[in-house]
PDB file of N, CA and C in Angstrom:
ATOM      1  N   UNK A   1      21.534 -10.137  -1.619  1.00  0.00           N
ATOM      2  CA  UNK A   1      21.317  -9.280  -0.476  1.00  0.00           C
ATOM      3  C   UNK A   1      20.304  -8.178  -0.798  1.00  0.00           C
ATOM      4  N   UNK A   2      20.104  -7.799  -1.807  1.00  0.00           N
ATOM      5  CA  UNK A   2      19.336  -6.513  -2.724  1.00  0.00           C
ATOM      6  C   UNK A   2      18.150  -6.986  -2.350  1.00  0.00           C
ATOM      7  N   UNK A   3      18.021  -8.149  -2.669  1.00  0.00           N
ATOM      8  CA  UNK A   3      16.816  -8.990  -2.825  1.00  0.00           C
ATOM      9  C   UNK A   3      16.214  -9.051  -1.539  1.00  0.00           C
ATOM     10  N   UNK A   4      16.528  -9.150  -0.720  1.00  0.00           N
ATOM     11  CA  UNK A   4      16.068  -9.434   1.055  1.00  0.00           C
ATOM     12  C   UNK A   4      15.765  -8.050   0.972  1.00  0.00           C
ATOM     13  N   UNK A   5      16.686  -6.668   1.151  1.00  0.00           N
ATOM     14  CA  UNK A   5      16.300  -5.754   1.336  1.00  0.00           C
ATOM     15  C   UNK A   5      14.822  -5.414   0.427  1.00  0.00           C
ATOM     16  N   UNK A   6      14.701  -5.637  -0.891  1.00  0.00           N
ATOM     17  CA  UNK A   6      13.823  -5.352  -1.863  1.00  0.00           C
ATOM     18  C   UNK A   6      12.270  -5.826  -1.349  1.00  0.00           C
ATOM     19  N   UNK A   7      11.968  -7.047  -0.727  1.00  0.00           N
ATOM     20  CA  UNK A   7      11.222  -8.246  -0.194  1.00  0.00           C
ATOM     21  C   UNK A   7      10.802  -7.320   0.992  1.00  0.00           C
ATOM     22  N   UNK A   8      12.259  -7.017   1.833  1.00  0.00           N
ATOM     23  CA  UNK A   8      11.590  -6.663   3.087  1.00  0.00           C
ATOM     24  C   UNK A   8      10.780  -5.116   3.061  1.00  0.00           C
ATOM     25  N   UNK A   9      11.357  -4.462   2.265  1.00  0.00           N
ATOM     26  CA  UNK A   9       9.668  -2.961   1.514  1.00  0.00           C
ATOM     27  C   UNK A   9       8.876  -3.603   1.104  1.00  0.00           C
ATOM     28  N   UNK A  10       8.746  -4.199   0.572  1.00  0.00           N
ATOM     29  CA  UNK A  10       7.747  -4.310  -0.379  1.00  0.00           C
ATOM     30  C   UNK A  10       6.889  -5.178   1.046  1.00  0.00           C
ATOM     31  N   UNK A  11       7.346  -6.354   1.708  1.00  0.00           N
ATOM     32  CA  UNK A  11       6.296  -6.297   2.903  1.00  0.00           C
ATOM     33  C   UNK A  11       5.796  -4.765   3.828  1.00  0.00           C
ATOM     34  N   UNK A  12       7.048  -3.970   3.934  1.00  0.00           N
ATOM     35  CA  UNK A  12       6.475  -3.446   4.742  1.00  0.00           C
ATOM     36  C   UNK A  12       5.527  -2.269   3.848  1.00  0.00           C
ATOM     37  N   UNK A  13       5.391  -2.304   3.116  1.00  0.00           N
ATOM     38  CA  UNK A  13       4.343  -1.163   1.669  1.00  0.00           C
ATOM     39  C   UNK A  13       3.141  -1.937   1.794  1.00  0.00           C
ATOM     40  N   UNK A  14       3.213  -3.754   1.654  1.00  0.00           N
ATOM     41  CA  UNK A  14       2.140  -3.968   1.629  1.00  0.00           C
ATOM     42  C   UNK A  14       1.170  -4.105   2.978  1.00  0.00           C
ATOM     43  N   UNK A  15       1.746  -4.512   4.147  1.00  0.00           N
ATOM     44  CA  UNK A  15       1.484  -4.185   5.306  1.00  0.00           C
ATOM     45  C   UNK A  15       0.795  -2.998   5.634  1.00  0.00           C
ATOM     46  N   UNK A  16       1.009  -1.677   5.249  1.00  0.00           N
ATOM     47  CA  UNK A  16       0.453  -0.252   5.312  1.00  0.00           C
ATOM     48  C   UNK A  16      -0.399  -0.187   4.851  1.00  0.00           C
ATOM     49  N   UNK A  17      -0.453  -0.863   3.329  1.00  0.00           N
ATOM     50  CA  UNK A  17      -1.866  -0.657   2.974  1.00  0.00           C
ATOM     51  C   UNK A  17      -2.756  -1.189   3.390  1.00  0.00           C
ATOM     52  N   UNK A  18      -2.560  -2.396   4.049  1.00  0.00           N
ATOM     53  CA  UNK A  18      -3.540  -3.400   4.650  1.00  0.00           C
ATOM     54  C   UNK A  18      -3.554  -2.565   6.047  1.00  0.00           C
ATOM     55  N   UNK A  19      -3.105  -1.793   6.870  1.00  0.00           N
ATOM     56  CA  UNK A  19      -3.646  -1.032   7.662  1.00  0.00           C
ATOM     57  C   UNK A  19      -4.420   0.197   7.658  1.00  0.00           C
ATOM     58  N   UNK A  20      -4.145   0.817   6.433  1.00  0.00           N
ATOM     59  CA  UNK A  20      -5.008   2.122   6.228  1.00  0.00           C
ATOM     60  C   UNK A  20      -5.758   1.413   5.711  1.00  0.00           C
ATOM     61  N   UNK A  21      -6.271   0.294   4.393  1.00  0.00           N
ATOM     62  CA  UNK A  21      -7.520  -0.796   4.657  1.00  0.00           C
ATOM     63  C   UNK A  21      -8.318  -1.077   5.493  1.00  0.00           C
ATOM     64  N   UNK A  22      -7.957  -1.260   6.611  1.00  0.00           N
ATOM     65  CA  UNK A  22      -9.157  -1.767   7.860  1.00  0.00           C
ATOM     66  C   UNK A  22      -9.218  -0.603   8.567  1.00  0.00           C
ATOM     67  N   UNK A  23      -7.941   0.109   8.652  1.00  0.00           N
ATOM     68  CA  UNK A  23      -8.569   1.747   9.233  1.00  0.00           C
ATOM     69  C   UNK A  23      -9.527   2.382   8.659  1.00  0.00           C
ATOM     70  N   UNK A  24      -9.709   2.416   7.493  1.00  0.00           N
ATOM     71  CA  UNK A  24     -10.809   3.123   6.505  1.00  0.00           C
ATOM     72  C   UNK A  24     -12.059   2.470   6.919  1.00  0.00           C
ATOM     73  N   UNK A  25     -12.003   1.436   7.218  1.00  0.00           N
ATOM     74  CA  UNK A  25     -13.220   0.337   7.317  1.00  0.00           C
ATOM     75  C   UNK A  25     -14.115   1.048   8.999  1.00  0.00           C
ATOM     76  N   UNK A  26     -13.293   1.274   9.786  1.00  0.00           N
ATOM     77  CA  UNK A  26     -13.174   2.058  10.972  1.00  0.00           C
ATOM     78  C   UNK A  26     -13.728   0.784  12.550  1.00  0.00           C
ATOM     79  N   UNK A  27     -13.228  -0.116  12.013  1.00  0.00           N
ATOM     80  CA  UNK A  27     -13.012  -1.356  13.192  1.00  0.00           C
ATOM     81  C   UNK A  27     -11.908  -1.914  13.430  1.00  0.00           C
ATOM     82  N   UNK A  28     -10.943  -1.195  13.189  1.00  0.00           N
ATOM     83  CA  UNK A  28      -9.574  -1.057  13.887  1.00  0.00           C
ATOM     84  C   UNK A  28      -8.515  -0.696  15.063  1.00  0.00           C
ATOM     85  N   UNK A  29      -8.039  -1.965  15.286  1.00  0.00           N
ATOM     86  CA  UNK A  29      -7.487  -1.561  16.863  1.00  0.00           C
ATOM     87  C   UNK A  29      -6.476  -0.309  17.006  1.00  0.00           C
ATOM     88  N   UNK A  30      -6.171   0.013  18.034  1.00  0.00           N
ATOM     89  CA  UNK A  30      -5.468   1.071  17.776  1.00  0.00           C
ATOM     90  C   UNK A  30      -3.968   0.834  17.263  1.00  0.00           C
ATOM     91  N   UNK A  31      -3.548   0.210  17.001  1.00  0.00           N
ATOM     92  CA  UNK A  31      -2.397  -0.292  16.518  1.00  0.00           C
ATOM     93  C   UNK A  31      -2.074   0.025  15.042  1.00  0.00           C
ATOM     94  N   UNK A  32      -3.080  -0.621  14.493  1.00  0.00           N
ATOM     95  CA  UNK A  32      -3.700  -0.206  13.254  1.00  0.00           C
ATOM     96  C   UNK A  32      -3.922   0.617  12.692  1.00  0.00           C
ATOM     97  N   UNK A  33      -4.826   1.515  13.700  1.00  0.00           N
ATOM     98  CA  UNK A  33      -4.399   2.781  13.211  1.00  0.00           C
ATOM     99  C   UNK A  33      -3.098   4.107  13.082  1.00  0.00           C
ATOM    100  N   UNK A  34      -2.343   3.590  13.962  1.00  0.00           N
ATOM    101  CA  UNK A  34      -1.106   4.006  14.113  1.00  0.00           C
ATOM    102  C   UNK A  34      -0.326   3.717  13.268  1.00  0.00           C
ATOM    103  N   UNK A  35      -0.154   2.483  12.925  1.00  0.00           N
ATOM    104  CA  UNK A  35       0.340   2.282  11.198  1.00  0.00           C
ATOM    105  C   UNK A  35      -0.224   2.666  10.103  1.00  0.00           C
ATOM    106  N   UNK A  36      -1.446   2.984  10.468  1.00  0.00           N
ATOM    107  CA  UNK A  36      -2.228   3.617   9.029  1.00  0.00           C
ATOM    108  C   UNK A  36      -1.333   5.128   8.596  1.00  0.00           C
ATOM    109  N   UNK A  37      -1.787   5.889  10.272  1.00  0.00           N
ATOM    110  CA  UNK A  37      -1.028   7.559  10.503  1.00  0.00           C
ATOM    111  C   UNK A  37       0.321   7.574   9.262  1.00  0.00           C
ATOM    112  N   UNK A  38       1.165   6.334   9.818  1.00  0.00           N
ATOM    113  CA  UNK A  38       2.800   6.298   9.874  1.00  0.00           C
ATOM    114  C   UNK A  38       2.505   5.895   8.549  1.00  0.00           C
ATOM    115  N   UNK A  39       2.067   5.255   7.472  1.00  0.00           N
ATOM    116  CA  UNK A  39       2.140   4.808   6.470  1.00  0.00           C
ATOM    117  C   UNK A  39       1.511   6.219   5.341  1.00  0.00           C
ATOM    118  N   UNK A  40       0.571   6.789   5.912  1.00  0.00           N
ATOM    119  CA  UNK A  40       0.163   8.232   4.911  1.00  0.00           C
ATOM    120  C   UNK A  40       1.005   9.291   5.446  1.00  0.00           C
ATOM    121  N   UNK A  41       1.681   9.283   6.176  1.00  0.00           N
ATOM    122  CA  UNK A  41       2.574   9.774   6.870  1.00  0.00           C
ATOM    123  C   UNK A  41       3.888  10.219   5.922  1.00  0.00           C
ATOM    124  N   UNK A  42       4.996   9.116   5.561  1.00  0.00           N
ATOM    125  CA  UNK A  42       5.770   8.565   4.436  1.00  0.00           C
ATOM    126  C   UNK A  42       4.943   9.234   3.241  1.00  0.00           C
ATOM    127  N   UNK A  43       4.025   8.362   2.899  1.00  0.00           N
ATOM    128  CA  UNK A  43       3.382   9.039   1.594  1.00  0.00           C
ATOM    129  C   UNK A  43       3.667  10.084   1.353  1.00  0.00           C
ATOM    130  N   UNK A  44       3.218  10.936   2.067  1.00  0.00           N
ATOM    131  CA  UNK A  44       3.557  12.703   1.880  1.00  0.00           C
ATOM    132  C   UNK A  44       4.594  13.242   1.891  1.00  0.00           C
ATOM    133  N   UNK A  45       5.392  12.140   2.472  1.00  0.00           N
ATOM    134  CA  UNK A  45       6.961  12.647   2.397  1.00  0.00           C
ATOM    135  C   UNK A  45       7.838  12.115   1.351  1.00  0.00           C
ATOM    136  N   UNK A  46       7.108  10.810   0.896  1.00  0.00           N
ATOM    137  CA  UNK A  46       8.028  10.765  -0.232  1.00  0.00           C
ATOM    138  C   UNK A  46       7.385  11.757  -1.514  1.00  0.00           C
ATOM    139  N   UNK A  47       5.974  11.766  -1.943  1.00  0.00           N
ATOM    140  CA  UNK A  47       5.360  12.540  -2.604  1.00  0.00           C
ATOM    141  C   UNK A  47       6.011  14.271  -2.736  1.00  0.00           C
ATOM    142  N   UNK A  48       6.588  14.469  -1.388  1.00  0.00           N
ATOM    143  CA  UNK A  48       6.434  16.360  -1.250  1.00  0.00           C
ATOM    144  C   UNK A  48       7.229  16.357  -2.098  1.00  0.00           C
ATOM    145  N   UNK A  49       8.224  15.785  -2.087  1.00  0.00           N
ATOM    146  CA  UNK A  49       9.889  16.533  -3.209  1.00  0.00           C
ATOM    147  C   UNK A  49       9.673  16.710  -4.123  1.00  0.00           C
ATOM    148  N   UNK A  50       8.644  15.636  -4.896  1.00  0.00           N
ATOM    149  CA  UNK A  50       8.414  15.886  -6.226  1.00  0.00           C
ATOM    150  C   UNK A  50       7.478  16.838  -6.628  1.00  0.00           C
ATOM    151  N   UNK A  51       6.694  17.138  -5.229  1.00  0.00           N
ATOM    152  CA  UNK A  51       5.960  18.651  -6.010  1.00  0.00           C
ATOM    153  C   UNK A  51       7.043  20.064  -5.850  1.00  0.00           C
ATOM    154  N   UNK A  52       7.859  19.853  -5.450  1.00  0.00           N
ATOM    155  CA  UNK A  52       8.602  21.269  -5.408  1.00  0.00           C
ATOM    156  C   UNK A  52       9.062  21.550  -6.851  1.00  0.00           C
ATOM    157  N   UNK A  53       9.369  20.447  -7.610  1.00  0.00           N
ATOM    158  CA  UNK A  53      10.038  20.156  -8.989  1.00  0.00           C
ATOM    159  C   UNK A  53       9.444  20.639  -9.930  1.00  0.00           C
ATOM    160  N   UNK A  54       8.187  21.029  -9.552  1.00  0.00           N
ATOM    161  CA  UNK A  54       6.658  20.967 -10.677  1.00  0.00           C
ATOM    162  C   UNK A  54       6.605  22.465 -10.517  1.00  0.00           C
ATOM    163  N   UNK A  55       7.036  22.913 -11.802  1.00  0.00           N
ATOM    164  CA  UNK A  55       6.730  25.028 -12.123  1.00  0.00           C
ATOM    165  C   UNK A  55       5.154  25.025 -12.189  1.00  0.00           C
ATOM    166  N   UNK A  56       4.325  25.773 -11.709  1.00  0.00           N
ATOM    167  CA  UNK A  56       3.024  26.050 -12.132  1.00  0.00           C
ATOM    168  C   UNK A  56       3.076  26.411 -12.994  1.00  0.00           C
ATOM    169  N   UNK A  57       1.862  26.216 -14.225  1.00  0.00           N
ATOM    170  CA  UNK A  57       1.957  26.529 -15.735  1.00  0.00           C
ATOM    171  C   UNK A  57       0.796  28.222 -15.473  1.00  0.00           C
ATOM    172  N   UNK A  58       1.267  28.900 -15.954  1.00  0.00           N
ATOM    173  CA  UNK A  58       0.391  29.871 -16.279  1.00  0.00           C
ATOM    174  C   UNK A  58      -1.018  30.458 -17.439  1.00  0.00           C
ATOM    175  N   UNK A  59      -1.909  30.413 -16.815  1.00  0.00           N
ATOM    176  CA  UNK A  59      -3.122  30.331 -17.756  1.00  0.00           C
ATOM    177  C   UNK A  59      -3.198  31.441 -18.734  1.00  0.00           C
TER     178      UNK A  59
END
C-alpha cells in the first residue's frame, strides 16, 4: 500500500516538473501554467520550515 502511495508522488513531483518545464519554455497552455504556480508553490512551502531551523552565523 506504501508503495502505491510512494508511486503516486513521485508521479505527481514528476508531473510538476514537466510543467514548470514547458512553462519556462513560455508556450504553455494555461493549465500548465497553473500547475507550474501550484508546483513552486509547495516548493516554498516545503523548503520554508527548514529555513527557520538555520541560526545566521555571525561574521
Amino acid at each position: 500500500m506504501i508503495v502505491l502511495l510512494l508511486t503516486g508522488v513521485l508521479a505527481l513531483v514528476l508531473g510538476g516538473c514537466a510543467c514548470v518545464w514547458r512553462a519556462a519554455r513560455g508556450d504553455a497552455p494555461r493549465w500548465v501554467r497553473a500547475a507550474a504556480t501550484a508546483t513552486l508553490a509547495a516548493g516554498e512551502l516545503v523548503r520554508r520550515p527548514n529555513d527557520k531551523g538555520r541560526s545566521q552565523s555571525d561574521d
